[in-house]
Each structure stands twice: as structure tokens, then as C-alpha cells.
N, C-alpha and C. Protein backbone atom coordinates (compact mmCIF):
# COMPACT_ATOMS: atom_id res chain seq x y z
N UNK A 1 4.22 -12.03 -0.52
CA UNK A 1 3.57 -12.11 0.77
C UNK A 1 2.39 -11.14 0.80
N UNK A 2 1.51 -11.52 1.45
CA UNK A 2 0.29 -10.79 1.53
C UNK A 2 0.08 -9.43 2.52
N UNK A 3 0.14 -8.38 2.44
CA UNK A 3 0.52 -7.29 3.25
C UNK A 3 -0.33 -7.64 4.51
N UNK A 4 -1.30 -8.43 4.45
CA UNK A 4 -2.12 -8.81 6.10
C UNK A 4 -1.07 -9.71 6.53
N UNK A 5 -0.52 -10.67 6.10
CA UNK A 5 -0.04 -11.48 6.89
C UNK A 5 1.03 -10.41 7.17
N UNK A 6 2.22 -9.67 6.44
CA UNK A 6 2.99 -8.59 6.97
C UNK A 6 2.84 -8.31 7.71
N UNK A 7 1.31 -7.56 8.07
CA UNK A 7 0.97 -6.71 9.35
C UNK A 7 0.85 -7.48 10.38
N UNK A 8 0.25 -8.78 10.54
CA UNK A 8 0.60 -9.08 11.38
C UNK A 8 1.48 -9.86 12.22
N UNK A 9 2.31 -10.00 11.30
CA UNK A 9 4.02 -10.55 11.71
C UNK A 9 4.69 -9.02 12.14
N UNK A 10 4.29 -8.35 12.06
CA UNK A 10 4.69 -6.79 12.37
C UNK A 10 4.29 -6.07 13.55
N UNK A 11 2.93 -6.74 13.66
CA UNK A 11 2.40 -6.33 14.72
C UNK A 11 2.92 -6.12 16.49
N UNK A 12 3.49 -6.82 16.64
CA UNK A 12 4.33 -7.05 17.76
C UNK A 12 5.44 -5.69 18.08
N UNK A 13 5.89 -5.80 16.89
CA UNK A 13 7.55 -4.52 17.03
C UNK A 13 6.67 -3.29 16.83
N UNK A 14 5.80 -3.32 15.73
CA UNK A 14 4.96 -1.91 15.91
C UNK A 14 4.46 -1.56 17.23
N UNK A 15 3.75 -2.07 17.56
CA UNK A 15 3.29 -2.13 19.42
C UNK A 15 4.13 -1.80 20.39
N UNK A 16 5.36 -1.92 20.71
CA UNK A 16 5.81 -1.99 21.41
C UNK A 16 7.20 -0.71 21.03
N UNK A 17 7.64 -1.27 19.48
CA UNK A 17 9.13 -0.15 19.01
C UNK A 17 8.28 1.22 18.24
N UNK A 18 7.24 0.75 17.68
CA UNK A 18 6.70 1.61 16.58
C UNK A 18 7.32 1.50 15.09
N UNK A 19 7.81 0.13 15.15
CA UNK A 19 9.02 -0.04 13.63
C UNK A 19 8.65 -1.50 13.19
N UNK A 20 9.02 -1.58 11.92
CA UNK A 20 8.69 -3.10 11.33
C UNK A 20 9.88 -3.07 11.18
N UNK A 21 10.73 -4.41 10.92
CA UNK A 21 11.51 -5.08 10.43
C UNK A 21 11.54 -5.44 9.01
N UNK A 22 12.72 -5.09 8.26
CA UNK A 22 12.97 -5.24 7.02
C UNK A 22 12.48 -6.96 5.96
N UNK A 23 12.69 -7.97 7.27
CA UNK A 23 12.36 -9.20 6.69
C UNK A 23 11.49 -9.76 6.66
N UNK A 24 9.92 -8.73 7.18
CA UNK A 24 8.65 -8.95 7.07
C UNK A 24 8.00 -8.77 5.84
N UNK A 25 8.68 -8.17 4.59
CA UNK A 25 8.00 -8.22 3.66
C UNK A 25 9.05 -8.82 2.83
N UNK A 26 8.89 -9.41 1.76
CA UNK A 26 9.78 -9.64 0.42
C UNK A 26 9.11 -9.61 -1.06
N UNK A 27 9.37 -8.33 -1.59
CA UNK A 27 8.96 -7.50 -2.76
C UNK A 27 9.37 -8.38 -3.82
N UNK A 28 8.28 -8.77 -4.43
CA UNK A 28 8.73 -9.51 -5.80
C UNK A 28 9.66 -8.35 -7.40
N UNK A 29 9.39 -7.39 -6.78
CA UNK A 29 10.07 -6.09 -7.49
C UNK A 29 11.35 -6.03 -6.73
N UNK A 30 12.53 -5.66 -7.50
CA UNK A 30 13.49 -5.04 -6.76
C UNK A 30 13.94 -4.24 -6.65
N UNK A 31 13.42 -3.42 -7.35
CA UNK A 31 13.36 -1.90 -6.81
C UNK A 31 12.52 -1.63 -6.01
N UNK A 32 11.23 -2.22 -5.47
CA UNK A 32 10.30 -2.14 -4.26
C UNK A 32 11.22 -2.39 -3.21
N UNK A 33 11.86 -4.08 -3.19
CA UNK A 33 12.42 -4.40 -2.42
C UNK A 33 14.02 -3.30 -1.42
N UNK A 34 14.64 -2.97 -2.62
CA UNK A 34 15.36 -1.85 -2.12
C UNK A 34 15.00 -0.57 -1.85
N UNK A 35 13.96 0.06 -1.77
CA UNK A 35 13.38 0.88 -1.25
C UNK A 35 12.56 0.26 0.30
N UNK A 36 12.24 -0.60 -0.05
CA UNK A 36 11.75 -0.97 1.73
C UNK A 36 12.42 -1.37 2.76
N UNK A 37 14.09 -1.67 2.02
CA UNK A 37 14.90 -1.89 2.85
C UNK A 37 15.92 -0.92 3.44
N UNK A 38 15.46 0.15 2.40
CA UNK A 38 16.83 1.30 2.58
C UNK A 38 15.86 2.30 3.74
N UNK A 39 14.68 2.48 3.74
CA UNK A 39 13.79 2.43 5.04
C UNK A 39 14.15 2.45 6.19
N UNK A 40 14.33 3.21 7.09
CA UNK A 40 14.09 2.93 8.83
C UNK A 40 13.11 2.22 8.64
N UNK A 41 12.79 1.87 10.38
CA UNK A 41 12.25 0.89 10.46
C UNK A 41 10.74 1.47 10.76
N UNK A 42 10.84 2.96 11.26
CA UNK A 42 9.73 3.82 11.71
C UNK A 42 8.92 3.65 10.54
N UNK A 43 9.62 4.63 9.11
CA UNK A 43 9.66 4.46 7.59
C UNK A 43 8.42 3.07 7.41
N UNK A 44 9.29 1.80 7.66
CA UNK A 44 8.40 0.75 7.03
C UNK A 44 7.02 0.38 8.00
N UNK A 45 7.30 0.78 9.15
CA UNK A 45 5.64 0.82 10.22
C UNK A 45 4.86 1.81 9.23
N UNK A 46 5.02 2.94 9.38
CA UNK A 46 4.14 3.44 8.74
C UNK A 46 3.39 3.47 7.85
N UNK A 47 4.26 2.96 6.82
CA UNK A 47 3.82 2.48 5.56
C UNK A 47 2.97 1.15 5.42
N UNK A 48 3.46 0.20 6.22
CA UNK A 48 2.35 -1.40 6.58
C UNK A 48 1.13 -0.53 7.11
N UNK A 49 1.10 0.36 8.10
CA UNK A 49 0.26 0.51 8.72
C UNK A 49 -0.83 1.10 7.83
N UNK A 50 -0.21 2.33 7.13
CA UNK A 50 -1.11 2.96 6.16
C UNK A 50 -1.68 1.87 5.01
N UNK A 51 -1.39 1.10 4.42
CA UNK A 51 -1.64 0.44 3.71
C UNK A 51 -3.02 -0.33 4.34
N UNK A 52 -2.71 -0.98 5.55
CA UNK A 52 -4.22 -1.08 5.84
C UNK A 52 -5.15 -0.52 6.24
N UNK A 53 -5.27 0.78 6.35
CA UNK A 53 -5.95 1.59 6.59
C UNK A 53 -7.28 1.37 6.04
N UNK A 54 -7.82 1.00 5.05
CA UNK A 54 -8.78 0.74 4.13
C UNK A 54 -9.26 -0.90 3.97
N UNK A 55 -8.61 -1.29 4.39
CA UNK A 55 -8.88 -3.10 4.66
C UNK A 55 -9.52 -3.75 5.61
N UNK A 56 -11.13 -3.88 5.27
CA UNK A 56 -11.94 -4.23 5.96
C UNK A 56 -12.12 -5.70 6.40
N UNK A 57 -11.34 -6.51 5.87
CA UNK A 57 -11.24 -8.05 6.54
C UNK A 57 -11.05 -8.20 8.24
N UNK A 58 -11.39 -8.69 8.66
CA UNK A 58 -11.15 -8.94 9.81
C UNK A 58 -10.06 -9.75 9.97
N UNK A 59 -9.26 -9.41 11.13
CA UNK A 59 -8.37 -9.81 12.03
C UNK A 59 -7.86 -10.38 12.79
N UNK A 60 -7.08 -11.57 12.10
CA UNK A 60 -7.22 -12.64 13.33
C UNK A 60 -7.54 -12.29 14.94
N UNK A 61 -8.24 -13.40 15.02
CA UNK A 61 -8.45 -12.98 17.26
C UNK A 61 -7.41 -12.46 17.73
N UNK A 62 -6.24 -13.27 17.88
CA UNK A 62 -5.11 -13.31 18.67
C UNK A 62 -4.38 -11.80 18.39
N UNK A 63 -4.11 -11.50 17.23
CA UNK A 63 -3.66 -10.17 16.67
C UNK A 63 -4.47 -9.13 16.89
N UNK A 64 -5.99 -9.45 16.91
CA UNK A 64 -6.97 -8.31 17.56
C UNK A 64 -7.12 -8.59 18.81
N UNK A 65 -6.70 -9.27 19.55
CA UNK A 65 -6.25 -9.35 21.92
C UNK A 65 -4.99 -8.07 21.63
N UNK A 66 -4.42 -8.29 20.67
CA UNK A 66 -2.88 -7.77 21.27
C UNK A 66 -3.57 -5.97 20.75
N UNK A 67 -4.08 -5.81 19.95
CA UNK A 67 -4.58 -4.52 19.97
C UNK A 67 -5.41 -3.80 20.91
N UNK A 68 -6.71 -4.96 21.41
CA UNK A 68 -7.35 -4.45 21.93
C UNK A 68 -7.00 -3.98 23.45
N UNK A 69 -6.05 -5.06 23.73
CA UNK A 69 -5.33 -4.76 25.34
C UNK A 69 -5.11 -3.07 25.11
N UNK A 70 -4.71 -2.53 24.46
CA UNK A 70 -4.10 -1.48 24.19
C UNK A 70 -4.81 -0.29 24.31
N UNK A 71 -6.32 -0.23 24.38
CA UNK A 71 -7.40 0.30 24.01
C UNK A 71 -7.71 0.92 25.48
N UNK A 72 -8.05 2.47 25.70
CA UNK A 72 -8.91 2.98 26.76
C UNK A 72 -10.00 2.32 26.84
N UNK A 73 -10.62 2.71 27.82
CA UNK A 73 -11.87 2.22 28.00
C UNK A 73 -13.29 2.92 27.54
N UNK A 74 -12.90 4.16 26.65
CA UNK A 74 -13.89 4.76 25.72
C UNK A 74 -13.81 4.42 24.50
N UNK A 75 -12.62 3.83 24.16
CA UNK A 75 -12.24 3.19 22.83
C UNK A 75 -13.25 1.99 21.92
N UNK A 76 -14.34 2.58 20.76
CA UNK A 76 -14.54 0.84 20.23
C UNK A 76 -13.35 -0.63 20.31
N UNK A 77 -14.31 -1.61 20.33
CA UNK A 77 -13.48 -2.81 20.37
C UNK A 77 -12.96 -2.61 18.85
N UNK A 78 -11.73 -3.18 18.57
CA UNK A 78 -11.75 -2.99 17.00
C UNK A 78 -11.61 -4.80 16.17
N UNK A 79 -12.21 -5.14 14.88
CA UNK A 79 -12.47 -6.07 14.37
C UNK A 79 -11.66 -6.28 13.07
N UNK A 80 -11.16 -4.96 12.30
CA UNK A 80 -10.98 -5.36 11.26
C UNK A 80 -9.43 -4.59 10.93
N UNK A 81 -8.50 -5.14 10.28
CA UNK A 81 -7.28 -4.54 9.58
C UNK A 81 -7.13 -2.72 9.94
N UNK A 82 -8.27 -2.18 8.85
CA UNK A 82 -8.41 -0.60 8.75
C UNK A 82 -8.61 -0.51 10.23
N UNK A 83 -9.39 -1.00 11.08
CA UNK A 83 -9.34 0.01 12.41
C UNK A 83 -7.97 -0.11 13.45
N UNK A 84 -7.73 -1.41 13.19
CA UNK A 84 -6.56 -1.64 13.94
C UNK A 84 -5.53 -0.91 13.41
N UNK A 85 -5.67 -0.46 12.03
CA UNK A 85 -4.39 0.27 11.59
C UNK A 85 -4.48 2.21 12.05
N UNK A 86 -5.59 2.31 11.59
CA UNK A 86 -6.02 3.72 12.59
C UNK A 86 -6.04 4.08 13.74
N UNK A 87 -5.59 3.00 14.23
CA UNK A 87 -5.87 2.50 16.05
C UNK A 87 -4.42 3.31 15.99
N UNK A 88 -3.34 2.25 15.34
CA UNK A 88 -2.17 2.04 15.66
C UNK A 88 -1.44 3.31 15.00
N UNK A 89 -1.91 4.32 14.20
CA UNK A 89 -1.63 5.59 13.41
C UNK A 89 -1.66 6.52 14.72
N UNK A 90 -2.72 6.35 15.44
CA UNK A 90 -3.01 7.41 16.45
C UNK A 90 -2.10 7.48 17.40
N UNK A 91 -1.74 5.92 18.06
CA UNK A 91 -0.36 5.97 18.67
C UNK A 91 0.69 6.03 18.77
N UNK A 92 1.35 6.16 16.93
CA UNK A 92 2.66 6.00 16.46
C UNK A 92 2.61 7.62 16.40
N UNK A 93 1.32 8.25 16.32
CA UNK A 93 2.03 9.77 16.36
C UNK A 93 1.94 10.39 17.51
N UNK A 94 1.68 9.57 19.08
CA UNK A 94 1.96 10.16 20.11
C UNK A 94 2.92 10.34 20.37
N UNK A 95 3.69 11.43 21.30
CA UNK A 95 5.19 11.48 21.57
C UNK A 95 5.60 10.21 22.53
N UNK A 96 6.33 9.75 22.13
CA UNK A 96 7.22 8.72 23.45
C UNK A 96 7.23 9.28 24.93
N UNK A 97 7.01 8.48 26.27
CA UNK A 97 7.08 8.96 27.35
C UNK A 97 8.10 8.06 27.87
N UNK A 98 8.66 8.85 28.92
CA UNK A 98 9.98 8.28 29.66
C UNK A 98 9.55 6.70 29.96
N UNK A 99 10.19 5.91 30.21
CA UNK A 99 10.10 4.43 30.81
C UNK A 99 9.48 5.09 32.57
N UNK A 100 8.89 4.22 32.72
CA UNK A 100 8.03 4.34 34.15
C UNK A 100 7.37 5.14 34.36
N UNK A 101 6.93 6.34 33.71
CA UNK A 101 5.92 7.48 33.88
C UNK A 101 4.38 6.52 33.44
């Protein structure tokens, strides 16, 4: 599987849990594979996320709405993999706030 399409089958639980799911990727290695599974789920966000960090393709529309909703209003719009993944780095290391604050 192609780590873009990963990310953005991932995209959703990252957004919202800050975690990927184990059955978003399948490692043609199996020792990759058991290392991405023995992973939290925090563990495997991070790691999708970092990986695109550097991946300048652009982003499907629909997967770049669900980012951009997300965005202050001093924030660039973002277009491509790497920003959306830097986007999403910045928020996975904010602290969690209570529900309703």
C-alpha cells in the first residue's frame, strides 16, 4: 500500500483520536509488519505522519477540506501531504483539553 493512500485512510482517527489503526497499512515485510502492529496507535500516527512530512504531492480535495476546517484563521491554506503532515505534528503535540472547554 502506498503510504499516501495510508495517510489518508488515517486521516480521520488522526484528527479526531490522534492514532492510526493497525489495518491501515500492510507491510510486505514481516518484521515491518510486526513492529507496526505491536505499536500503539499514537506510535503508528506519528510515524504515517512523519513519513509525510517531505511529500510534496498534493492532496486529495476532500482530505485537504478535512484539514483545512481545522486551520485558524492566520494559518496558510495547506495543498500538499508535507504540510498537512506538519499541520497535523503541531496538533498531535498539543496537550488534550477537557471535552467542552
Amino acid at each position: 500500500m502506498y503510504l499516501t493512500k495510508a495517510f489518508c485512510d488515517a486521516l480521520e482517527s488522526i484528527i479526531s483520536e490522534g492514532e492510526a489503526d493497525a489495518e491501515v497499512i500492510e507491510f510486505f515485510d514481516a518484521k515491518e509488519q510486526k513492529r507496526w502492529e505491536a505499536w500503539d496507535g499514537r506510535r503508528r500516527a506519528r510515524w504515517l505522519v512523519g513519513q509525510m512530512c517531505s511529500c510534496t504531492d498534493i492532496i486529495p480535495s476532500s482530505d485537504r477540506q478535512s484539514i483545512n476546517d481545522l486551520r485558524d484563521d492566520g494559518d496558510r491554506e495547506i495543498f500538499t501531504y508535507a504540510q498537512a503532515a506538519r499541520f497535523l505534528l503541531r496538533l498531535m503535540q498539543q496537550p488534550a483539553t477537557p471535552a467542552g472547554i
